[in-house]
C-alpha atoms as a PDB file:
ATOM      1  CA  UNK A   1     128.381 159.977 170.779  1.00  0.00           C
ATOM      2  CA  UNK A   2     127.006 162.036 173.285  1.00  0.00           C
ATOM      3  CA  UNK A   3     123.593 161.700 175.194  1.00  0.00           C
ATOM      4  CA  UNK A   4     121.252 165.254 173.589  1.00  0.00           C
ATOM      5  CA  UNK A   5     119.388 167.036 176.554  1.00  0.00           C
ATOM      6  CA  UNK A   6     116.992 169.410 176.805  1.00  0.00           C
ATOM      7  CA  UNK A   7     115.577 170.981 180.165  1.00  0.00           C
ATOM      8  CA  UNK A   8     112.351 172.917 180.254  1.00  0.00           C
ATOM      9  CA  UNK A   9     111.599 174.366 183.321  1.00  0.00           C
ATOM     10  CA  UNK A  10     109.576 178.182 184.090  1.00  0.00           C
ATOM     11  CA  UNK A  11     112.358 178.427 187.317  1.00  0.00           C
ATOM     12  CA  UNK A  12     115.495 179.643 185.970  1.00  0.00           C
ATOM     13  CA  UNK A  13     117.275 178.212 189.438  1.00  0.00           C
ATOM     14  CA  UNK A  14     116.102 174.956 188.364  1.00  0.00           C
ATOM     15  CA  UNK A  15     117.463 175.314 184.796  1.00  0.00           C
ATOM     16  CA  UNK A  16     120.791 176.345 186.499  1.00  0.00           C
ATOM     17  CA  UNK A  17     121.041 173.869 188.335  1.00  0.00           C
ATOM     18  CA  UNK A  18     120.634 170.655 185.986  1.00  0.00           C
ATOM     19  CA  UNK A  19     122.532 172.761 183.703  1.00  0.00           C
ATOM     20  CA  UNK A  20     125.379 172.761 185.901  1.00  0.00           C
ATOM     21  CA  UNK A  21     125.170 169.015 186.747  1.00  0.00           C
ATOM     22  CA  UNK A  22     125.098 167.990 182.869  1.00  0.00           C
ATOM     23  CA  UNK A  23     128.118 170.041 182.514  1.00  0.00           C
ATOM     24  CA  UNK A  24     130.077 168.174 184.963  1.00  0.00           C
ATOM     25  CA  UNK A  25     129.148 164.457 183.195  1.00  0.00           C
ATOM     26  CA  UNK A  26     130.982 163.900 179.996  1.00  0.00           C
ATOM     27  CA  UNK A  27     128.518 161.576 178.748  1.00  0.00           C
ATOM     28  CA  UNK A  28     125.914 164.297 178.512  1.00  0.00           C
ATOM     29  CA  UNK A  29     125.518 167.433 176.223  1.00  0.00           C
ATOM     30  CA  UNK A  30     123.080 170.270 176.679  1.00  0.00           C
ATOM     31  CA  UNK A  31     121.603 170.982 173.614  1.00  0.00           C
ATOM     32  CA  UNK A  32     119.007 174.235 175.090  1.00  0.00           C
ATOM     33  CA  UNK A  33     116.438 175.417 177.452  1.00  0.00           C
ATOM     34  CA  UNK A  34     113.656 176.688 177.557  1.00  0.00           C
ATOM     35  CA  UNK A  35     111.242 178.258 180.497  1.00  0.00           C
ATOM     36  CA  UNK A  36     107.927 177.427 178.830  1.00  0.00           C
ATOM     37  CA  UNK A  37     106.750 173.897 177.463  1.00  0.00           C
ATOM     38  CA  UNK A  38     105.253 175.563 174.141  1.00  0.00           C
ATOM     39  CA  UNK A  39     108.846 176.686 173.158  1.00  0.00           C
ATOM     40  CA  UNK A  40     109.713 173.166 174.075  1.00  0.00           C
ATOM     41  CA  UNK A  41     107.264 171.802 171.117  1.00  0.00           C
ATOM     42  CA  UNK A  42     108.237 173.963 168.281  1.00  0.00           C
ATOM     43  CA  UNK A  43     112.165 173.043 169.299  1.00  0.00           C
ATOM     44  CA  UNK A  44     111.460 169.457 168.654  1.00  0.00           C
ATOM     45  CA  UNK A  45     109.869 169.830 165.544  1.00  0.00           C
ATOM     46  CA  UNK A  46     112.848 169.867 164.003  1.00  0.00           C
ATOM     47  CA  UNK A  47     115.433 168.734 166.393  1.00  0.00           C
ATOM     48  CA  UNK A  48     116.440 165.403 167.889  1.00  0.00           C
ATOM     49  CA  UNK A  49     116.481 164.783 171.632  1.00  0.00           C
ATOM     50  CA  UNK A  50     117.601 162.054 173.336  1.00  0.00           C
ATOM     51  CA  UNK A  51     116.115 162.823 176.710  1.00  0.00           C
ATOM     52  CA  UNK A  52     114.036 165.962 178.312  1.00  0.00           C
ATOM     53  CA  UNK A  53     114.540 167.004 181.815  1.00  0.00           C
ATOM     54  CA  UNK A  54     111.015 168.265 182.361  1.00  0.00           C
ATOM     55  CA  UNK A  55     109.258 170.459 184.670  1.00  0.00           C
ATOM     56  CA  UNK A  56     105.426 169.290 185.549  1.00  0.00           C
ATOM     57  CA  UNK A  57     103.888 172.941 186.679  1.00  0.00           C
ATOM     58  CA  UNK A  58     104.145 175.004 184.194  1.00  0.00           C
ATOM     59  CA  UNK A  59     101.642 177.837 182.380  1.00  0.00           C
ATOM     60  CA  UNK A  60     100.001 177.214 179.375  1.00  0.00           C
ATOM     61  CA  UNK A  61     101.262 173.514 178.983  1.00  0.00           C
ATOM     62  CA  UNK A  62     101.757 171.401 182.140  1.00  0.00           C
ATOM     63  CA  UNK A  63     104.242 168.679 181.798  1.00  0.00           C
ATOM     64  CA  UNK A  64     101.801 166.087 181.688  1.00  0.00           C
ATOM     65  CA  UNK A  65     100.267 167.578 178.810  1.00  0.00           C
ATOM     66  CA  UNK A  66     103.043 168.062 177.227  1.00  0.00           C
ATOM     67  CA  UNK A  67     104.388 164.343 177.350  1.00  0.00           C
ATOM     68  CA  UNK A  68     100.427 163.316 175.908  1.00  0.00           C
ATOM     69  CA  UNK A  69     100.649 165.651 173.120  1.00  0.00           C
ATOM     70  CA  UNK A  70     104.421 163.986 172.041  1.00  0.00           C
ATOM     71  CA  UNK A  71     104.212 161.518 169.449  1.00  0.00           C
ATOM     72  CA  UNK A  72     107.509 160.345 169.466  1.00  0.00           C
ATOM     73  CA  UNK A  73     108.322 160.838 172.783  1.00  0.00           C
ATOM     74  CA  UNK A  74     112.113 161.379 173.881  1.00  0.00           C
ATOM     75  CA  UNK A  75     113.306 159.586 177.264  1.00  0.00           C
ATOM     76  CA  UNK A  76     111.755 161.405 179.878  1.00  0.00           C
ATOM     77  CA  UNK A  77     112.998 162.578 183.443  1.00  0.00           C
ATOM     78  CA  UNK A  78     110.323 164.632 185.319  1.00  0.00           C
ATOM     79  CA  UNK A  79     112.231 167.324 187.759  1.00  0.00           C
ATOM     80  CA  UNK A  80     109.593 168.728 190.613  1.00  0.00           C
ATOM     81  CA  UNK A  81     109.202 169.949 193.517  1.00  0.00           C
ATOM     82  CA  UNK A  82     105.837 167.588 194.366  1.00  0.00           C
ATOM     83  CA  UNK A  83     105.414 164.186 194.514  1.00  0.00           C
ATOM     84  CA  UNK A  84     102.021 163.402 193.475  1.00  0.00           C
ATOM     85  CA  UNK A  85     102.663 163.041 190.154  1.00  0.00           C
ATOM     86  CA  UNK A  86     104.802 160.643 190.208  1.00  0.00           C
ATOM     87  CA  UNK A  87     102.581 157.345 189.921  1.00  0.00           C
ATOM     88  CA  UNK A  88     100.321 159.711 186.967  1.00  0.00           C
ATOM     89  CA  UNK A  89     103.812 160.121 184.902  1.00  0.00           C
ATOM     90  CA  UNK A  90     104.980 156.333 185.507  1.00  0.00           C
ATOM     91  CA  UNK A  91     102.201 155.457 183.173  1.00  0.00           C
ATOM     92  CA  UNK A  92     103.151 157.719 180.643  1.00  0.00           C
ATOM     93  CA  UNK A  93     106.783 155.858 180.398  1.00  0.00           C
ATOM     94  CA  UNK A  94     108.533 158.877 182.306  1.00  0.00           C
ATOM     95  CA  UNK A  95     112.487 156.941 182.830  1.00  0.00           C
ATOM     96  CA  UNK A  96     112.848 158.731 186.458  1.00  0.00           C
ATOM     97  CA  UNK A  97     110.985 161.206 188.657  1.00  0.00           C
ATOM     98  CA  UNK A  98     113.542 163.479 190.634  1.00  0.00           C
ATOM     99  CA  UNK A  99     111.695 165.883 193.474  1.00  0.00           C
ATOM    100  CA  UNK A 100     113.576 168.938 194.099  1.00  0.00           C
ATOM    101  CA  UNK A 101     115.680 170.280 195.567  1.00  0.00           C
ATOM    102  CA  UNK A 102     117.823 168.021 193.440  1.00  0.00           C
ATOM    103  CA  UNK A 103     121.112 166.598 194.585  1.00  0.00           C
ATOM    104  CA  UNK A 104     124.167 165.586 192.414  1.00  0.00           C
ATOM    105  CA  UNK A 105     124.303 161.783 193.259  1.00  0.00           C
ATOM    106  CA  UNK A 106     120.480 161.701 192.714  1.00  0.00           C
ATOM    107  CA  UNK A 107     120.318 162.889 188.929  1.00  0.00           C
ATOM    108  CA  UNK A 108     123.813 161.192 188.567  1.00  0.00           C
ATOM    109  CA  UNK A 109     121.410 157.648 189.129  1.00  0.00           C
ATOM    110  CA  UNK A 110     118.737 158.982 186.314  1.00  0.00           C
ATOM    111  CA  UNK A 111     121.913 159.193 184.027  1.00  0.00           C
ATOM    112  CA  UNK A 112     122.637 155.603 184.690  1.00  0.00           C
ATOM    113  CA  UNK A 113     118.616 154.594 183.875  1.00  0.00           C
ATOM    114  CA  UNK A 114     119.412 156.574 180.819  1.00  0.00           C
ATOM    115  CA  UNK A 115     122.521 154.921 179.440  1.00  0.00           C
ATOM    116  CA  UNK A 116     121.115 151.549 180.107  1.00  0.00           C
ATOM    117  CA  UNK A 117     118.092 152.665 177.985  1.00  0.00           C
ATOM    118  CA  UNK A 118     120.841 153.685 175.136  1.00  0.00           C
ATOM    119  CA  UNK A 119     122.481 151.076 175.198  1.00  0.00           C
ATOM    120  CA  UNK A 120     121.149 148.577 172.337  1.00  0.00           C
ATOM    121  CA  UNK A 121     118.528 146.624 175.470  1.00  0.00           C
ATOM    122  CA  UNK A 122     116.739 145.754 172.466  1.00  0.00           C
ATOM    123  CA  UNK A 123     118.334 145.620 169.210  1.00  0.00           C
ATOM    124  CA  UNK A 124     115.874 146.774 166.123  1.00  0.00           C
ATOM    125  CA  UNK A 125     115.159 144.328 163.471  1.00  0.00           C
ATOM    126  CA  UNK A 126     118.473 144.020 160.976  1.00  0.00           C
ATOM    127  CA  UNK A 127     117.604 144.501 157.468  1.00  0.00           C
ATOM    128  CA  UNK A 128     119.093 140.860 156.598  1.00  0.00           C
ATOM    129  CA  UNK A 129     115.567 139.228 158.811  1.00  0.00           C
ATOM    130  CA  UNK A 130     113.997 136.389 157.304  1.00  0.00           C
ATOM    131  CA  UNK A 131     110.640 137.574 156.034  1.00  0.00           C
ATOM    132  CA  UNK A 132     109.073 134.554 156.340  1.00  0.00           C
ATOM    133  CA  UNK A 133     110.407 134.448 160.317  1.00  0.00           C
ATOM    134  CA  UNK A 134     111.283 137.790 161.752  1.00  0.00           C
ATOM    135  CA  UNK A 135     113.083 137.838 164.911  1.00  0.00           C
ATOM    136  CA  UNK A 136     114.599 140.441 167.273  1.00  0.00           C
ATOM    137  CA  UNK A 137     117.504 139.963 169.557  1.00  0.00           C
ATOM    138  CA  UNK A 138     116.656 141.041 173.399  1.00  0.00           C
ATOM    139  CA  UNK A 139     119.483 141.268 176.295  1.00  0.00           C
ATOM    140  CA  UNK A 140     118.551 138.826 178.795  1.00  0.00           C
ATOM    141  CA  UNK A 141     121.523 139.389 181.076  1.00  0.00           C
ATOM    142  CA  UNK A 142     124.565 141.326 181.431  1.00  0.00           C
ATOM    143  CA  UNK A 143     126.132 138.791 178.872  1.00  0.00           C
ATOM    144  CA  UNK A 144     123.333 137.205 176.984  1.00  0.00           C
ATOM    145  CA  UNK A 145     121.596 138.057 173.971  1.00  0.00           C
ATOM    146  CA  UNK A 146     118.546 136.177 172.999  1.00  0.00           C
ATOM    147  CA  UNK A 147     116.900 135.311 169.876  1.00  0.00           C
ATOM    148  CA  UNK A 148     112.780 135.799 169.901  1.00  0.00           C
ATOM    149  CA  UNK A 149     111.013 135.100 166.636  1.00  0.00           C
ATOM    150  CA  UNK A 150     108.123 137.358 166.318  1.00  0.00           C
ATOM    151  CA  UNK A 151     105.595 134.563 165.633  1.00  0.00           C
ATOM    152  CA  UNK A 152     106.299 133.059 168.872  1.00  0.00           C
ATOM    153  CA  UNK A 153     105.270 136.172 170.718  1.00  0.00           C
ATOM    154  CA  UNK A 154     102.291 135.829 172.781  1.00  0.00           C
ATOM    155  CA  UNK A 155     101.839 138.769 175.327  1.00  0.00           C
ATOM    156  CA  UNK A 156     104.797 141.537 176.493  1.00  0.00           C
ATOM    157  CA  UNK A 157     103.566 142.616 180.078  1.00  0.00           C
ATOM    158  CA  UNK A 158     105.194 146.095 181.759  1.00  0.00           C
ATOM    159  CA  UNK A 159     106.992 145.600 184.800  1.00  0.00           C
ATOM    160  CA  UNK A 160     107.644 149.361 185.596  1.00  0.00           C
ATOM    161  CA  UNK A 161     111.262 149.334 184.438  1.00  0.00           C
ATOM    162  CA  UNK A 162     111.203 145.859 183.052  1.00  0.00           C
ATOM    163  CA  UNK A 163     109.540 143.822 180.392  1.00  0.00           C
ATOM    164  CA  UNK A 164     108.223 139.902 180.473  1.00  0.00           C
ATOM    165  CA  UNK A 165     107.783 138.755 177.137  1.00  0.00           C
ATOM    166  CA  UNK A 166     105.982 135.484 177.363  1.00  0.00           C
ATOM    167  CA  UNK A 167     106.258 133.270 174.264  1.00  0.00           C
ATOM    168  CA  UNK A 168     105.153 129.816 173.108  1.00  0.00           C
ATOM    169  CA  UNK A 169     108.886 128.399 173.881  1.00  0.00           C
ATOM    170  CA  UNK A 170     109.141 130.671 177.356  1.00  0.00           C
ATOM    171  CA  UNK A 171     109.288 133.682 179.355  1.00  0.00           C
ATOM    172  CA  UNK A 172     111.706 136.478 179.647  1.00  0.00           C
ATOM    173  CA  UNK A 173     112.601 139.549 181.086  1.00  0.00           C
ATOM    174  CA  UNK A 174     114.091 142.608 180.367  1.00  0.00           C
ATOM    175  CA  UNK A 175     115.019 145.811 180.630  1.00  0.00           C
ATOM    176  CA  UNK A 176     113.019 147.990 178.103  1.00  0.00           C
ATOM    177  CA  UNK A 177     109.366 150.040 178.484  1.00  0.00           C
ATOM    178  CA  UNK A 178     106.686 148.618 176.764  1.00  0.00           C
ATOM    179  CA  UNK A 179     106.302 151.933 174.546  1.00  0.00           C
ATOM    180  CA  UNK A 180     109.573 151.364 173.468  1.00  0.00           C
ATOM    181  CA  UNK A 181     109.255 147.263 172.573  1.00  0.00           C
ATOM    182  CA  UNK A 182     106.089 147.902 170.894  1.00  0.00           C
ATOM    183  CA  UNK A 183     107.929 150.565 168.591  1.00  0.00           C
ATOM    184  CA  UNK A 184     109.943 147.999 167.407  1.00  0.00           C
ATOM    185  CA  UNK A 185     107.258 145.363 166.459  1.00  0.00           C
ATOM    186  CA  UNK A 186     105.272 145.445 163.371  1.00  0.00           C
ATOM    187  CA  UNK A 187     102.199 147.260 163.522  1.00  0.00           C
ATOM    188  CA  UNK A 188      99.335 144.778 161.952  1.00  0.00           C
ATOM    189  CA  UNK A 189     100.908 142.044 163.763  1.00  0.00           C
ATOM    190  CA  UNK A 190     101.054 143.113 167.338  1.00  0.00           C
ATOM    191  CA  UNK A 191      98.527 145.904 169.502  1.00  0.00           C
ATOM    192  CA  UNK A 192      99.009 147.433 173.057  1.00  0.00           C
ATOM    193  CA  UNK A 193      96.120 146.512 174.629  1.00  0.00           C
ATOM    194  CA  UNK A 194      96.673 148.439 178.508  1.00  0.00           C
ATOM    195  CA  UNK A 195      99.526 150.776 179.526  1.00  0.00           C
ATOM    196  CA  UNK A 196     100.930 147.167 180.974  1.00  0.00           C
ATOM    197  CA  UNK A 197     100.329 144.936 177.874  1.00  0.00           C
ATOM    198  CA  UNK A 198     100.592 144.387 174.142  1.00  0.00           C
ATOM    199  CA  UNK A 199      99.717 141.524 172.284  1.00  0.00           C
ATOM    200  CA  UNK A 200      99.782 139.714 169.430  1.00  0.00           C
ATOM    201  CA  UNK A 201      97.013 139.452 166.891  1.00  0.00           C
ATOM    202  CA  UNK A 202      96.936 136.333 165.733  1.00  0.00           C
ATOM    203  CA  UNK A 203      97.195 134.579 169.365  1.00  0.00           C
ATOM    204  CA  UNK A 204      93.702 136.017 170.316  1.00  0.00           C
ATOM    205  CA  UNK A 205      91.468 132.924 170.907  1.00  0.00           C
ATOM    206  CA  UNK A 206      88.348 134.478 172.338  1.00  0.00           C
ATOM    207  CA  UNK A 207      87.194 138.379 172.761  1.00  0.00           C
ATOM    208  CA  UNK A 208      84.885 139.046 175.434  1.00  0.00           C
ATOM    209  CA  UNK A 209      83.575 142.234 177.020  1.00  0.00           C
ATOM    210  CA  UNK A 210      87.000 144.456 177.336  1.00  0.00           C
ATOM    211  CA  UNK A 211      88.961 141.502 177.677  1.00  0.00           C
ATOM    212  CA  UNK A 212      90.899 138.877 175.802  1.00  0.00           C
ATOM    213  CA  UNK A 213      91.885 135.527 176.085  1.00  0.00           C
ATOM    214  CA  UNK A 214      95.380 133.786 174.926  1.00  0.00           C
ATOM    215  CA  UNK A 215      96.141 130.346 175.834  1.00  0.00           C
ATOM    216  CA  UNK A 216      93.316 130.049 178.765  1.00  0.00           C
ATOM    217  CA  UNK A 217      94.516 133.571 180.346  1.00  0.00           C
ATOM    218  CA  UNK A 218      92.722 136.676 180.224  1.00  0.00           C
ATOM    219  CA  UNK A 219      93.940 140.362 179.565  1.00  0.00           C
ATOM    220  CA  UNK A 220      91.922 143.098 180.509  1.00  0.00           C
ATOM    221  CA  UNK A 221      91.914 145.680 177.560  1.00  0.00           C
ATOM    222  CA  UNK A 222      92.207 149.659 178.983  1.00  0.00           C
ATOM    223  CA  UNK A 223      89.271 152.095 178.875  1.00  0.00           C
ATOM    224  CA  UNK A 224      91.066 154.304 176.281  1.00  0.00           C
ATOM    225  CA  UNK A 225      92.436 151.290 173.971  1.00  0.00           C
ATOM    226  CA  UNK A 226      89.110 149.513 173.436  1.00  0.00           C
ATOM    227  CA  UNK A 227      87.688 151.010 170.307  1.00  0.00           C
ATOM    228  CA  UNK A 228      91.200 151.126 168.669  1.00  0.00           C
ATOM    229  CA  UNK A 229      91.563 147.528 169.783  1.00  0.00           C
ATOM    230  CA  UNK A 230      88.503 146.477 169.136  1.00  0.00           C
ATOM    231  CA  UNK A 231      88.558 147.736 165.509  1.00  0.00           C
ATOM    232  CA  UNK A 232      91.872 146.685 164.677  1.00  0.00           C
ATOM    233  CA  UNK A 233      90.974 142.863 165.545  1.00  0.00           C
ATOM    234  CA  UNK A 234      88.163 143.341 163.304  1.00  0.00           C
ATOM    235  CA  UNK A 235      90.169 144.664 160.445  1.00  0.00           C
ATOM    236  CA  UNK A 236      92.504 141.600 161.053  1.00  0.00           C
ATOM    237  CA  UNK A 237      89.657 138.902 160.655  1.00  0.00           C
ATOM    238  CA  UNK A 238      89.169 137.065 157.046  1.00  0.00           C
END
């Protein structure tokens, strides 16, 4: 199956030119484009996108603006002709930042970040899961996948393209965003604390200020997470 793309971009050179780069890769299928992010939003209303080439100065609806106001946020690749933006999207999960001009080789490498991301890194949790001990199965290696039971979880901390996920029998890493682990964990169970951690509930031994402690280490909970968090651990207690 094909990898869905969708480029918005107000320069019609730049649209041409991705557009003639995803022709040339087989694994890649332009689905449209558009030269305004608003157009963008009403498109995926009620289409599927596997990943947006994206713009960041546009009118109207910057790029950045755009990604915040996505709730279910395609893979990402930010096309530009600055720089500066680059450490702003990173938080935001972007998967690559290419500055134009853009070269072939280049986008060919923020392909490659994008069929690694396709390709099962994490697998969701099968329907046949013990309900009294859920697990998921995470790719540890090139050849190795690894059963994590969910109750074991302690903290997953971001490493920019990588994930540890620290648990009571260990510590592993992999290759996932945290946006897109968290997705796959249950929602009353776990909570992203920071744009570099999420947590789980029931590990919390002490809240304190905007931080919180887990087996004698402390995690500093973000600016814009702290009432959510704060409520939600509430909500949890007996």
């Amino acid at each position: 199956m094909k990898i869905k793309c969708l480029i918005i971009d107000d320069e019609p050179l730049a649209i041409n030119v991705i557009k003639n780069y995803i022709e040339q890769i087989e694994e890649l299928e332009l689905v449209n484009t558009f030269s305004n992010s608003i157009e963008g939003l009403n498109f995926l209303k009620n289409n599927t996108i596997d990943v947006i080439f994206l713009d960041i100065n546009m009118p109207v609806l910057d790029g950045i603006n755009f990604i915040k106001s996505l709730e279910n946020p395609p893979l990402l690749i930010i096309t530009s002709a600055y720089d500066q933006f680059a450490i702003e999207t990173y938080e935001l999960d972007v998967l690559d930042y290419l500055v134009k001009p853009i070269e072939f080789p280049r986008l060919m490498k923020a392909v490659n970040k994008i069929s690694k991301r396709l390709n099962n890194t994490v697998s969701k949790l099968p329907q046949e899961n013990s309900k009294e001990n859920p697990f998921i199965f995470v790719k540890i290696d090139k050849k190795k996948m690894k059963k994590i039971f969910l109750n074991e979880i302690l903290v997953i901390e971001s490493l920019k393209d990588y994930l540890k996920i620290s648990t009571t029998s260990g510590k592993f890493i992999i290759h996932s965003t945290l946006s897109d682990f968290t997705g796959l964990l249950p929602e009353r169970d776990f909570i992203r604390i920071h744009r570099s951690y999420t947590i789980a509930i029931d590990k919390i031994d002490a809240v304190e200020g905007n931080s919180i402690e887990i087996e004698g280490l402390r995690y500093v909970i973000g600016r814009s997470y702290i009432d959510e968090v704060k409520q939600k651990i509430l909500n949890s207690s007996i």
